[in-house]
PDB file of N, CA and C in Angstrom:
ATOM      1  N   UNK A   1     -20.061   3.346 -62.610  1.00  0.00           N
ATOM      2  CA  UNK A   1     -21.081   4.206 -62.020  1.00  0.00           C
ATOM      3  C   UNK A   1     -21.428   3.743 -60.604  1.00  0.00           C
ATOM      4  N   UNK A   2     -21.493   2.744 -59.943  1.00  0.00           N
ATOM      5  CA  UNK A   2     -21.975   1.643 -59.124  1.00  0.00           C
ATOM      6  C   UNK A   2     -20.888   2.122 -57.922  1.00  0.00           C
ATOM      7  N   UNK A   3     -19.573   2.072 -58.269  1.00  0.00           N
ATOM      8  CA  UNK A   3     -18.084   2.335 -57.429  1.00  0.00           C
ATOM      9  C   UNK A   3     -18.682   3.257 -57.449  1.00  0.00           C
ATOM     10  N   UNK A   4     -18.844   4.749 -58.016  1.00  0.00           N
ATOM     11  CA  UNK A   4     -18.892   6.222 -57.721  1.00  0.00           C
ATOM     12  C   UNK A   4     -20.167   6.583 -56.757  1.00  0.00           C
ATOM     13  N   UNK A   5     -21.491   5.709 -57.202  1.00  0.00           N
ATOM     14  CA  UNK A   5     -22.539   5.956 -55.695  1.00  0.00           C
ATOM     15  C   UNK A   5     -22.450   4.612 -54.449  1.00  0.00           C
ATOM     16  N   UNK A   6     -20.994   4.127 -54.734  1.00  0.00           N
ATOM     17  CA  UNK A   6     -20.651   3.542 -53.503  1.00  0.00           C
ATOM     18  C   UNK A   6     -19.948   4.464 -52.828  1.00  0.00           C
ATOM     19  N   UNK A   7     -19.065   4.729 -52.970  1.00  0.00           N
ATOM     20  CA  UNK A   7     -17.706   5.747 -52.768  1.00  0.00           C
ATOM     21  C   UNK A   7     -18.562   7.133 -52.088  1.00  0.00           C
ATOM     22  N   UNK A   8     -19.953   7.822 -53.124  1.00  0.00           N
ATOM     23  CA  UNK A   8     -20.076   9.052 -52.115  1.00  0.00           C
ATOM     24  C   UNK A   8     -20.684   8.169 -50.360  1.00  0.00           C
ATOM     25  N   UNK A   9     -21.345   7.088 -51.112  1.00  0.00           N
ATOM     26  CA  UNK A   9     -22.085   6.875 -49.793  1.00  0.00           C
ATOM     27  C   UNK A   9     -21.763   6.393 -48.277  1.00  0.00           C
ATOM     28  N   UNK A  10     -19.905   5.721 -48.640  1.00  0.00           N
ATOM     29  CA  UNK A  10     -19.199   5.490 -47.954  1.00  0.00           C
ATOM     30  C   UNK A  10     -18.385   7.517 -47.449  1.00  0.00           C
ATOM     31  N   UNK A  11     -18.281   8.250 -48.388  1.00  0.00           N
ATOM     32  CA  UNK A  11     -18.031   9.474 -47.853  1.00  0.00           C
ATOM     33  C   UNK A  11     -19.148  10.361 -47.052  1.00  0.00           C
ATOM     34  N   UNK A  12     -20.287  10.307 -47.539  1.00  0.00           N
ATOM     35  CA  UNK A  12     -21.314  10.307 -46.554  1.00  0.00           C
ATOM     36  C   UNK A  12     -21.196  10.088 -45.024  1.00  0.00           C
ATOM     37  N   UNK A  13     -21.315   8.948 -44.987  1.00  0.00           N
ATOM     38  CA  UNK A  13     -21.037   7.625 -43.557  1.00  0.00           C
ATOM     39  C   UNK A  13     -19.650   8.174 -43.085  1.00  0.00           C
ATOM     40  N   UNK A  14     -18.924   8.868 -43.668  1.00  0.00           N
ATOM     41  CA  UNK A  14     -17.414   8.691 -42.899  1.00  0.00           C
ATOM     42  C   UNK A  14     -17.802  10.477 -41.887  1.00  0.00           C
ATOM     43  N   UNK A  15     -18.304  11.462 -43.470  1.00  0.00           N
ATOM     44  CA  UNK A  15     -18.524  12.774 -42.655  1.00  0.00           C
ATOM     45  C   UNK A  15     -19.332  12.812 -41.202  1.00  0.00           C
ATOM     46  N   UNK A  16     -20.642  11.540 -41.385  1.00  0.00           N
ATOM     47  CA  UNK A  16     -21.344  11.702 -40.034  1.00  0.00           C
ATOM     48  C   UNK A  16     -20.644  11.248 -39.147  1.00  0.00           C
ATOM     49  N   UNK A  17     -19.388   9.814 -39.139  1.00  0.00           N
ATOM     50  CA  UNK A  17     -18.985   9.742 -38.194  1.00  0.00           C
ATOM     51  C   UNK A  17     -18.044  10.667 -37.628  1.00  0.00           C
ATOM     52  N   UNK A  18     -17.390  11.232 -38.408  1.00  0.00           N
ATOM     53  CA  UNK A  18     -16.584  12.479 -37.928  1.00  0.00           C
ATOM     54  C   UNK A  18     -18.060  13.611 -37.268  1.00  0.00           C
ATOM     55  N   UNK A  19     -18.748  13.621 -37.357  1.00  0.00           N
ATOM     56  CA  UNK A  19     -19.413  14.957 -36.765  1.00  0.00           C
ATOM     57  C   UNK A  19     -20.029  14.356 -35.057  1.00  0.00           C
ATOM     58  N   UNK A  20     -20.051  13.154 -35.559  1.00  0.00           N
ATOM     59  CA  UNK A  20     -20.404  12.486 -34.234  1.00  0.00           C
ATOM     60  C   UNK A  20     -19.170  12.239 -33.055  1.00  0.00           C
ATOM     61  N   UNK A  21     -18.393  12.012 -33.485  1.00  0.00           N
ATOM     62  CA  UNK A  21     -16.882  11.958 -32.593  1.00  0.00           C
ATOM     63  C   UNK A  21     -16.375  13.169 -31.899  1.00  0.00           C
ATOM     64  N   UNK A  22     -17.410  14.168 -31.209  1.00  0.00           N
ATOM     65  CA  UNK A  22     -16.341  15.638 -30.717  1.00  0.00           C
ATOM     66  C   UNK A  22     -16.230  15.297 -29.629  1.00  0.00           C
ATOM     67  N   UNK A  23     -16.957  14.182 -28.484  1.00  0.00           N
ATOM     68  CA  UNK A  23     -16.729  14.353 -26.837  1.00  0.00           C
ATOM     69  C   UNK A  23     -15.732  13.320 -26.567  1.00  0.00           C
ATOM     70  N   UNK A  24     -15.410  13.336 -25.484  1.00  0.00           N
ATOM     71  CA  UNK A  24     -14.363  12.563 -25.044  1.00  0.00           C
ATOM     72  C   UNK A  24     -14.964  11.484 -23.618  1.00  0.00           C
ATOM     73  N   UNK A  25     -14.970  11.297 -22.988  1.00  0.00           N
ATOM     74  CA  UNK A  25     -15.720  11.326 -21.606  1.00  0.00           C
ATOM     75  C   UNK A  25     -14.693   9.986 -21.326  1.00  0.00           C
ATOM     76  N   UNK A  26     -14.053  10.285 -19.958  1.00  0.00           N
ATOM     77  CA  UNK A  26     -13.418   9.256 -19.013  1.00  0.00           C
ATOM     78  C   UNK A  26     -13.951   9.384 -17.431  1.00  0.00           C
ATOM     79  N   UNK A  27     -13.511   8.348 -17.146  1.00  0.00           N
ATOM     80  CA  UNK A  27     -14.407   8.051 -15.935  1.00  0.00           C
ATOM     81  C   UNK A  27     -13.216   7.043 -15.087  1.00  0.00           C
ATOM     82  N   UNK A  28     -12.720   7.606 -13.883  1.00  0.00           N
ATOM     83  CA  UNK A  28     -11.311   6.913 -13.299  1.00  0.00           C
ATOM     84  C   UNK A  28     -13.257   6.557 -11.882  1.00  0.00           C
ATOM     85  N   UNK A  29     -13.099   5.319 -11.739  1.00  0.00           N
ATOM     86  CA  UNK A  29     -13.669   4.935 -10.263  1.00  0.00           C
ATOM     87  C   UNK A  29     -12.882   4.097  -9.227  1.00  0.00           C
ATOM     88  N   UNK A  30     -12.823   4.345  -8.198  1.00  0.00           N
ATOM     89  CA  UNK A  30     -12.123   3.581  -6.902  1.00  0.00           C
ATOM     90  C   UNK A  30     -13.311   3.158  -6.350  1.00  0.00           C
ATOM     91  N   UNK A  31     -13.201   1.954  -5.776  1.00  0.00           N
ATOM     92  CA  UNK A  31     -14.498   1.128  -5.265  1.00  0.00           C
ATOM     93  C   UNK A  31     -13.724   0.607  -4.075  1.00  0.00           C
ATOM     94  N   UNK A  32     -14.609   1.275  -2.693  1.00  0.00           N
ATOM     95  CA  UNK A  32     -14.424   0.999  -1.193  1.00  0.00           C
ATOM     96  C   UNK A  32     -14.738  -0.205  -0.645  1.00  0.00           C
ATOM     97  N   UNK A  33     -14.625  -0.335   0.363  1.00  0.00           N
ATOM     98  CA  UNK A  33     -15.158  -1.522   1.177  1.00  0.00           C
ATOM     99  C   UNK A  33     -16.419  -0.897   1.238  1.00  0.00           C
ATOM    100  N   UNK A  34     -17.371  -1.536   2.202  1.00  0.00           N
ATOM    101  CA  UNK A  34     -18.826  -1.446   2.001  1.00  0.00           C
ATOM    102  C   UNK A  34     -18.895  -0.111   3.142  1.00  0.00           C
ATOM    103  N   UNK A  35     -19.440   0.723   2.533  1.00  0.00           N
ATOM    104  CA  UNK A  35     -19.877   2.238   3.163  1.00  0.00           C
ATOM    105  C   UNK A  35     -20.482   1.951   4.621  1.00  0.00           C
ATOM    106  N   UNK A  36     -19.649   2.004   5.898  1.00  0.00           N
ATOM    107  CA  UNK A  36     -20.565   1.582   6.963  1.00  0.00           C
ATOM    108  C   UNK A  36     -22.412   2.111   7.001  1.00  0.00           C
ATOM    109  N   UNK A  37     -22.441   3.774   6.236  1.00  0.00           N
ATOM    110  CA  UNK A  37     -23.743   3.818   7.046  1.00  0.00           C
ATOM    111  C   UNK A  37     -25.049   3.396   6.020  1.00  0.00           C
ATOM    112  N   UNK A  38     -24.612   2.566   4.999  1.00  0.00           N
ATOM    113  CA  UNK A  38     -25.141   2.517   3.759  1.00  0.00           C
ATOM    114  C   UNK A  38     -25.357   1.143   3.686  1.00  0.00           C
ATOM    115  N   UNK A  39     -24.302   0.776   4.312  1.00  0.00           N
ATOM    116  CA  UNK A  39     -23.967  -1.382   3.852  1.00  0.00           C
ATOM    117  C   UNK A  39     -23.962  -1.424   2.168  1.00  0.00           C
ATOM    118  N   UNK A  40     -23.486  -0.392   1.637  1.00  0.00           N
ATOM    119  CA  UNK A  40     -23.746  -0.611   0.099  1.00  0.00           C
ATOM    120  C   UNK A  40     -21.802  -0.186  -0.290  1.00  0.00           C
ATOM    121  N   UNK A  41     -21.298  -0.739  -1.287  1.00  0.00           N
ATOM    122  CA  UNK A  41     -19.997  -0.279  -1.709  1.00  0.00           C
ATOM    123  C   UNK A  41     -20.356   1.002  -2.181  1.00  0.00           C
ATOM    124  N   UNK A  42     -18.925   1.825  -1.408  1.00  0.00           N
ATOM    125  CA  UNK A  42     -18.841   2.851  -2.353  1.00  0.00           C
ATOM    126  C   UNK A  42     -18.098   3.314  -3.180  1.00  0.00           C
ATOM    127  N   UNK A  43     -18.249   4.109  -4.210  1.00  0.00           N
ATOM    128  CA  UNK A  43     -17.305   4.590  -5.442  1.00  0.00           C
ATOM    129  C   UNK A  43     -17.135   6.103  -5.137  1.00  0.00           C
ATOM    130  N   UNK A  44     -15.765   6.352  -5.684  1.00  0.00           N
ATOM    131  CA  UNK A  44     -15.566   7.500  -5.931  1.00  0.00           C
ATOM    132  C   UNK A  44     -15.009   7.855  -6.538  1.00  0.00           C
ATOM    133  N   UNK A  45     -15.110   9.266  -7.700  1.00  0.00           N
ATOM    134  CA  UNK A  45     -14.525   8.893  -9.037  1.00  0.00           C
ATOM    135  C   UNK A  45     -14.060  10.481  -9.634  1.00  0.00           C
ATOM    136  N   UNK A  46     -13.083  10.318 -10.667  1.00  0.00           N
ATOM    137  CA  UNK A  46     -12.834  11.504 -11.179  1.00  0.00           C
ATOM    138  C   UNK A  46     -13.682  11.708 -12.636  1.00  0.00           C
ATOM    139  N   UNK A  47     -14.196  12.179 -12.893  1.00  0.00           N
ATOM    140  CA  UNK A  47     -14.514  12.464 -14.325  1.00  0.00           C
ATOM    141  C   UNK A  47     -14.325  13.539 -15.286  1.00  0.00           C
ATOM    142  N   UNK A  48     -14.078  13.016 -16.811  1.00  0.00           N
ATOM    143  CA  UNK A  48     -13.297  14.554 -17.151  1.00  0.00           C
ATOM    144  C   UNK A  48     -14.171  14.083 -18.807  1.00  0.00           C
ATOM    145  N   UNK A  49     -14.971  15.225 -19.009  1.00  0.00           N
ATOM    146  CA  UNK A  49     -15.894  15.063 -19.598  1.00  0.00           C
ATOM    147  C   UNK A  49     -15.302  16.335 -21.618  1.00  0.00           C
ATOM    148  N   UNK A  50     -14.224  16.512 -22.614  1.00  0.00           N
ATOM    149  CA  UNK A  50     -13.834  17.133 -23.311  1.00  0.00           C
ATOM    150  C   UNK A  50     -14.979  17.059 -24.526  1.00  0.00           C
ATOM    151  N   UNK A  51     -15.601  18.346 -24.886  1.00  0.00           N
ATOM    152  CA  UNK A  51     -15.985  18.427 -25.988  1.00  0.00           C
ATOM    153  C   UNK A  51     -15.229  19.120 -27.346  1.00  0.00           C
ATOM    154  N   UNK A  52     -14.963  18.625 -27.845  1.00  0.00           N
ATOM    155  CA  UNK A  52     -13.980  19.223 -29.429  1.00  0.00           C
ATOM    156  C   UNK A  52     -14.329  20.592 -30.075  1.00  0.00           C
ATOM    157  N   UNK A  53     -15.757  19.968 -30.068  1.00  0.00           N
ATOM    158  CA  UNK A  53     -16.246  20.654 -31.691  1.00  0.00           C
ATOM    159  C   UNK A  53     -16.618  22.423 -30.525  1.00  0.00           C
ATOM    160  N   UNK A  54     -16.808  22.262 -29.319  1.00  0.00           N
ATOM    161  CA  UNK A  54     -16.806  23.693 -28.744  1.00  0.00           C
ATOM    162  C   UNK A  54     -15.956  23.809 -27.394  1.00  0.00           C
ATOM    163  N   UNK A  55     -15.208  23.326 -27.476  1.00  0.00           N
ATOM    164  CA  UNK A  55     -13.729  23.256 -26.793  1.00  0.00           C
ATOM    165  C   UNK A  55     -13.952  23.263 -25.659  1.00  0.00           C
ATOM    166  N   UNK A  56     -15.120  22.796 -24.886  1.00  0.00           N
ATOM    167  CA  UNK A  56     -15.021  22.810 -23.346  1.00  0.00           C
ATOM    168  C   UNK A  56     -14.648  21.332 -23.123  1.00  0.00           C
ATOM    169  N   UNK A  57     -14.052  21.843 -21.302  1.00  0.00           N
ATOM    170  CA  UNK A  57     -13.518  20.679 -20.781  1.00  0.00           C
ATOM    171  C   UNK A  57     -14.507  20.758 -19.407  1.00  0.00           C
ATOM    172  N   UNK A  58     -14.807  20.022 -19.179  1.00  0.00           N
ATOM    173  CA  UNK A  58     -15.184  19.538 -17.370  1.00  0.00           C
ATOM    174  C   UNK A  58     -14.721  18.558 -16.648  1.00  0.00           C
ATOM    175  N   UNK A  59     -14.784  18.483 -15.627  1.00  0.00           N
ATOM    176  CA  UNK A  59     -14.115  17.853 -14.230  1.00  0.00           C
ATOM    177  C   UNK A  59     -14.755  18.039 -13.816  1.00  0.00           C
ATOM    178  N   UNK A  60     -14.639  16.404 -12.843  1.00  0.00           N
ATOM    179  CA  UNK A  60     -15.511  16.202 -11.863  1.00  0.00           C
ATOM    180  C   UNK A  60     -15.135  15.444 -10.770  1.00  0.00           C
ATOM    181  N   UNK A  61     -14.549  15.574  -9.554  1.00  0.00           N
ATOM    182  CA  UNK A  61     -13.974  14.804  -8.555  1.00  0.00           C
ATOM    183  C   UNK A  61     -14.941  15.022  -7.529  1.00  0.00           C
ATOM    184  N   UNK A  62     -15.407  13.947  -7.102  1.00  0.00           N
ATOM    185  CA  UNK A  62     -16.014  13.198  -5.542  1.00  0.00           C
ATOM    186  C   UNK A  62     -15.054  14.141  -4.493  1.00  0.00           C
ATOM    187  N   UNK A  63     -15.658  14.338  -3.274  1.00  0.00           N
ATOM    188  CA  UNK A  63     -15.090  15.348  -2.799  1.00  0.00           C
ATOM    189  C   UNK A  63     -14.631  14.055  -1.541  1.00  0.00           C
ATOM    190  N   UNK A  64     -15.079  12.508  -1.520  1.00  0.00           N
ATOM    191  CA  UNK A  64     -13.966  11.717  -0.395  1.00  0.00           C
ATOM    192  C   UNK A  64     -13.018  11.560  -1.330  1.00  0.00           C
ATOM    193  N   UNK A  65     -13.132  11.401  -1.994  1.00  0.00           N
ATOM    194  CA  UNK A  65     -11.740  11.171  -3.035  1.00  0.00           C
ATOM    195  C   UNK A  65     -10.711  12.369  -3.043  1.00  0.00           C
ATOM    196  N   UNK A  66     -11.014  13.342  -2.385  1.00  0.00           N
ATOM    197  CA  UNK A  66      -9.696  14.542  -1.924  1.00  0.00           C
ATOM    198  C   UNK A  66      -8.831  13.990  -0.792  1.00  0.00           C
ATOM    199  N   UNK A  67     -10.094  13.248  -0.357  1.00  0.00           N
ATOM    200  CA  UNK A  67      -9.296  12.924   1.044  1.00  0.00           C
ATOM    201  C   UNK A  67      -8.539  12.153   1.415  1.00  0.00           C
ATOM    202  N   UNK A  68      -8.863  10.854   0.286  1.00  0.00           N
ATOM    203  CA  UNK A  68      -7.860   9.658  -0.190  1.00  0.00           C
ATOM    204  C   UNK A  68      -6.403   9.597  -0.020  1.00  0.00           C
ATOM    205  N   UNK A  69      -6.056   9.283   0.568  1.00  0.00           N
ATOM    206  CA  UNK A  69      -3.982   9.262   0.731  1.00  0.00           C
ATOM    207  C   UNK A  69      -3.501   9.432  -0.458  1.00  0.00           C
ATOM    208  N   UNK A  70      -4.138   8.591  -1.321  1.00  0.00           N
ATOM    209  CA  UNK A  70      -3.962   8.606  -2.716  1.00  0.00           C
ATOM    210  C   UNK A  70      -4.229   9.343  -3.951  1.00  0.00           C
ATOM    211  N   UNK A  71      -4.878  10.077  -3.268  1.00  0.00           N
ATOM    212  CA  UNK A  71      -5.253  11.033  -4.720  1.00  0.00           C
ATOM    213  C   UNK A  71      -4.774  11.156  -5.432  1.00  0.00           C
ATOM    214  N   UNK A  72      -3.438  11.907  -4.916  1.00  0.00           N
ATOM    215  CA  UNK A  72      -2.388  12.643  -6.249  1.00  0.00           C
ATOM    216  C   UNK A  72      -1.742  11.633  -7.217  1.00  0.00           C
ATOM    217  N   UNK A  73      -2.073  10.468  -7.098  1.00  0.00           N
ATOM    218  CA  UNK A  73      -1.463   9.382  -8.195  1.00  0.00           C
ATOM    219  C   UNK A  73      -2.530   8.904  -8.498  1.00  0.00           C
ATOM    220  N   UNK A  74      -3.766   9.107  -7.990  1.00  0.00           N
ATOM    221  CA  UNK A  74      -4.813   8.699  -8.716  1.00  0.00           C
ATOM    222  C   UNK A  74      -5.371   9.846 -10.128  1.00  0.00           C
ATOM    223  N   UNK A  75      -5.179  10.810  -9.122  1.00  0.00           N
ATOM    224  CA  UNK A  75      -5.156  11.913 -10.455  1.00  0.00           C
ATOM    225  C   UNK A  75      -4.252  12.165 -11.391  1.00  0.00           C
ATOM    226  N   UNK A  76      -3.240  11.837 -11.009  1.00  0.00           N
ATOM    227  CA  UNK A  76      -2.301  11.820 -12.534  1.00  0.00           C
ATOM    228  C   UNK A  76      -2.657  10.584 -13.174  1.00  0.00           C
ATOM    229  N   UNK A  77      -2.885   9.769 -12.598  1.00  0.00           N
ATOM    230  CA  UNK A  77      -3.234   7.982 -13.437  1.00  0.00           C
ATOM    231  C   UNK A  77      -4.655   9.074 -14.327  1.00  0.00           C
ATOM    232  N   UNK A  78      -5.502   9.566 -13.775  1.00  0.00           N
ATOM    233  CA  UNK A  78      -6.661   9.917 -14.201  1.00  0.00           C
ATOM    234  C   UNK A  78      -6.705  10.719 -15.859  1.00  0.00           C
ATOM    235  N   UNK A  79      -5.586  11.340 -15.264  1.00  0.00           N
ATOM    236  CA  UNK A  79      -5.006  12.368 -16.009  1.00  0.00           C
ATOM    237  C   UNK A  79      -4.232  12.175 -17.809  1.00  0.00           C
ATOM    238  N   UNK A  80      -3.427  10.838 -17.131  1.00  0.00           N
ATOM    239  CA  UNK A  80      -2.582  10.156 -18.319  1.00  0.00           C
ATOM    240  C   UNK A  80      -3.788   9.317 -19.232  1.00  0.00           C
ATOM    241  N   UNK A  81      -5.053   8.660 -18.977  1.00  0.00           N
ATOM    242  CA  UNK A  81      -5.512   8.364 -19.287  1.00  0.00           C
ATOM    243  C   UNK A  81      -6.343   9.194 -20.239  1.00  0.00           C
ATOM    244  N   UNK A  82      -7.267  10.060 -20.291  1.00  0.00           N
ATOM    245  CA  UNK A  82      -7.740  11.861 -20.613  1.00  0.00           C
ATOM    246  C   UNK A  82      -6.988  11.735 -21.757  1.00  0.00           C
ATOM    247  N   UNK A  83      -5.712  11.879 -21.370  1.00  0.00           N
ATOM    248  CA  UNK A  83      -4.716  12.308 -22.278  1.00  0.00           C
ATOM    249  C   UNK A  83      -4.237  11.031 -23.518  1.00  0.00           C
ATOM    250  N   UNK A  84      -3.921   9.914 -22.866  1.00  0.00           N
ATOM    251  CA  UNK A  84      -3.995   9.150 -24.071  1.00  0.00           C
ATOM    252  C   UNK A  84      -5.384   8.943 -24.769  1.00  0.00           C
ATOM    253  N   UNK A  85      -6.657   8.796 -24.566  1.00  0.00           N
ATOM    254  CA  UNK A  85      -7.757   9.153 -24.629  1.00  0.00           C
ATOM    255  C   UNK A  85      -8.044  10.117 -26.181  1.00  0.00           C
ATOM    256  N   UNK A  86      -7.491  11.109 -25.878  1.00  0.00           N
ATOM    257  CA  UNK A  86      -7.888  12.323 -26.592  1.00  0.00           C
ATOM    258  C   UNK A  86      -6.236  11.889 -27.669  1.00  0.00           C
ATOM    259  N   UNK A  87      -5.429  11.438 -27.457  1.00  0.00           N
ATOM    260  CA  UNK A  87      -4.458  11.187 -28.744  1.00  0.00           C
ATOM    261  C   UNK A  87      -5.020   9.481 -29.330  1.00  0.00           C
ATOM    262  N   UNK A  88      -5.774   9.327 -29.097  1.00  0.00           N
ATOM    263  CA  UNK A  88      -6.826   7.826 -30.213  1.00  0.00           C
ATOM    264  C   UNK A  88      -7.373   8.820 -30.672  1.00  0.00           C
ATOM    265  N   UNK A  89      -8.295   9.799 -30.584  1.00  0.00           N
ATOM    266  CA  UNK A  89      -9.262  10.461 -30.451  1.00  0.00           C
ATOM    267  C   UNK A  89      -9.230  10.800 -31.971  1.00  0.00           C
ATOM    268  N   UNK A  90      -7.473  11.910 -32.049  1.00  0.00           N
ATOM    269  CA  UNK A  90      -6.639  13.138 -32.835  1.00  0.00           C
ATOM    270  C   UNK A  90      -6.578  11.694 -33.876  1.00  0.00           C
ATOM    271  N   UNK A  91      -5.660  10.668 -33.633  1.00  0.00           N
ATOM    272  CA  UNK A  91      -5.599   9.894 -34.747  1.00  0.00           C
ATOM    273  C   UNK A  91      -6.587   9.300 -35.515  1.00  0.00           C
ATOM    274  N   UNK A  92      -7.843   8.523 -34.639  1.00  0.00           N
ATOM    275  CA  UNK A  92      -8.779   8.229 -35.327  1.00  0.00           C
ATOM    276  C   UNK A  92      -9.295   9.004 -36.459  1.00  0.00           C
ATOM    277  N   UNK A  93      -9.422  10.588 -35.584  1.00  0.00           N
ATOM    278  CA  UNK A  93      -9.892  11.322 -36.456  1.00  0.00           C
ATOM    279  C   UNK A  93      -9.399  11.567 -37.948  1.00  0.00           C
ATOM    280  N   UNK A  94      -8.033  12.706 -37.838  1.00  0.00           N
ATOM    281  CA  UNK A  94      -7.099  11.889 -39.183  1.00  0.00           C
ATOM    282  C   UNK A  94      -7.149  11.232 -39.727  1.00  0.00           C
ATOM    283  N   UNK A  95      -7.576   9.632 -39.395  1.00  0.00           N
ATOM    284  CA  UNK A  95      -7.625   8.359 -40.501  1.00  0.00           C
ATOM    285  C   UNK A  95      -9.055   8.809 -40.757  1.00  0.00           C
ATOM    286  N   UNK A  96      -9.959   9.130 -40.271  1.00  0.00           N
ATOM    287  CA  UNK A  96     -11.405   9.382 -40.993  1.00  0.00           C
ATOM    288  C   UNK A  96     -11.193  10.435 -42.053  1.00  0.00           C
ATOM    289  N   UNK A  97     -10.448  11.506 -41.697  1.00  0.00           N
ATOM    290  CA  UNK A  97     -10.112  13.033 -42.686  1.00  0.00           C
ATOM    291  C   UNK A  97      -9.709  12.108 -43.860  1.00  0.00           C
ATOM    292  N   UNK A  98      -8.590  11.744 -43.818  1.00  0.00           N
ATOM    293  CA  UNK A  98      -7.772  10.980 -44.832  1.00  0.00           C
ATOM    294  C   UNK A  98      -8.475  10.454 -45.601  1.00  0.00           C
ATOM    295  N   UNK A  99      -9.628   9.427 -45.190  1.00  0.00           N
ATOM    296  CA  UNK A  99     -10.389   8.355 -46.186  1.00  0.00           C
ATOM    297  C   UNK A  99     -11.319   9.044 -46.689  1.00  0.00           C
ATOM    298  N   UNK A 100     -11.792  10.238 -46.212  1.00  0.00           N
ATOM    299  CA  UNK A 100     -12.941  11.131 -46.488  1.00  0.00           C
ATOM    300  C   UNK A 100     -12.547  11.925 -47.751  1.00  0.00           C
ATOM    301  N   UNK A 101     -11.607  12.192 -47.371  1.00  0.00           N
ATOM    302  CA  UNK A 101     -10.422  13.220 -48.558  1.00  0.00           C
ATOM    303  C   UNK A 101     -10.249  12.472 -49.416  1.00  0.00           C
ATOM    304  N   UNK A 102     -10.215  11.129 -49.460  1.00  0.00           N
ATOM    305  CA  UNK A 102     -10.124  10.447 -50.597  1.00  0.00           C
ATOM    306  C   UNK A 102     -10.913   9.777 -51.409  1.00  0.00           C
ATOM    307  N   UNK A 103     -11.982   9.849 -50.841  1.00  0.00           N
ATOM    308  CA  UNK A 103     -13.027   9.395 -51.263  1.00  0.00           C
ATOM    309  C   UNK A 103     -14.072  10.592 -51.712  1.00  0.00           C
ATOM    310  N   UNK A 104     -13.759  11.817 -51.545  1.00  0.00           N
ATOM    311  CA  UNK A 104     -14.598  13.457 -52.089  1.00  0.00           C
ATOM    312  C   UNK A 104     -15.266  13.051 -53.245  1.00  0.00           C
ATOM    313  N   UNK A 105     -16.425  13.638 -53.731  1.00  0.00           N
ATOM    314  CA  UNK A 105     -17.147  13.700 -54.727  1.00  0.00           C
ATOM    315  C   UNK A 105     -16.331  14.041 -55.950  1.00  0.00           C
ATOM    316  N   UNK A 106     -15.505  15.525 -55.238  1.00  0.00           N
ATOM    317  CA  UNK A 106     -14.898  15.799 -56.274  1.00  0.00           C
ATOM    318  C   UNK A 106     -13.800  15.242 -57.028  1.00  0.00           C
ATOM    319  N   UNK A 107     -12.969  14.546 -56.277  1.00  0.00           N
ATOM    320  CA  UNK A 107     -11.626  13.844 -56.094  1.00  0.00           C
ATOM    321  C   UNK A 107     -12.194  12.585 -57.068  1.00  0.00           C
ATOM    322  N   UNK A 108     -13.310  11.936 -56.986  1.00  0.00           N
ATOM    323  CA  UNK A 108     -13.843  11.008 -57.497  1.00  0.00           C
ATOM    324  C   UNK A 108     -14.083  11.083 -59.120  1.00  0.00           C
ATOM    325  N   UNK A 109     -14.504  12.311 -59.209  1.00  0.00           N
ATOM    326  CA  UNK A 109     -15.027  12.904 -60.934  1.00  0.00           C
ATOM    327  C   UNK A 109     -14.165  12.948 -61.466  1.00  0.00           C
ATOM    328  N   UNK A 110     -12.696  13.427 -61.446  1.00  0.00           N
ATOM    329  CA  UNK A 110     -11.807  13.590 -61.970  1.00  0.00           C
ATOM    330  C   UNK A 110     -11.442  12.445 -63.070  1.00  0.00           C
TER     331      UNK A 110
END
């Protein structure tokens, strides 16, 4: 009896963490020499902000960071990252489905 209101309560705990896991959020920053008119370092950064559970995506690029020589390999670096990012994301998730699925109330009674 003890295993069976362990088991829902561990399926419990697994459903909230799955409901809690839909955003994604990466954050690529480049850090300057010290901003002449500021005397403070500056950053400039891409951000790419994916929600799951209602399928939006956002972006967000610093507009000196267009101007960067570098951009276009900073944005694909930005990019590959996002992307491996969101495939931990797909697997984690799966291994939560999996243990959840196996651990069901119902699956349990049987």
């Amino acid at each position: 009896m003890q295993g069976k209101i362990q088991a829902q309560e561990i399926f419990a705990a697994l459903t909230i963490a799955m409901s809690k896991t839909v955003e994604i959020n990466v954050t690529t920053c480049i850090e300057n020499d010290l901003d002449r008119a500021t005397q403070s370092p500056s950053t400039e950064r891409f951000a790419t902000r994916i929600n799951l559970l209602n399928g939006t995506v956002e972006h967000e690029v610093d507009l000196e960071l267009i101007d960067n020589p570098a951009y276009g390999e900073l944005q694909q670096w930005h990019i590959e990252q996002v992307k491996q990012k969101q495939g931990f994301l797909i697997k984690n998730l799966a291994s939560l489905e999996e243990m959840r699925r196996l651990l069901s109330p119902s699956r349990l009674n049987k």
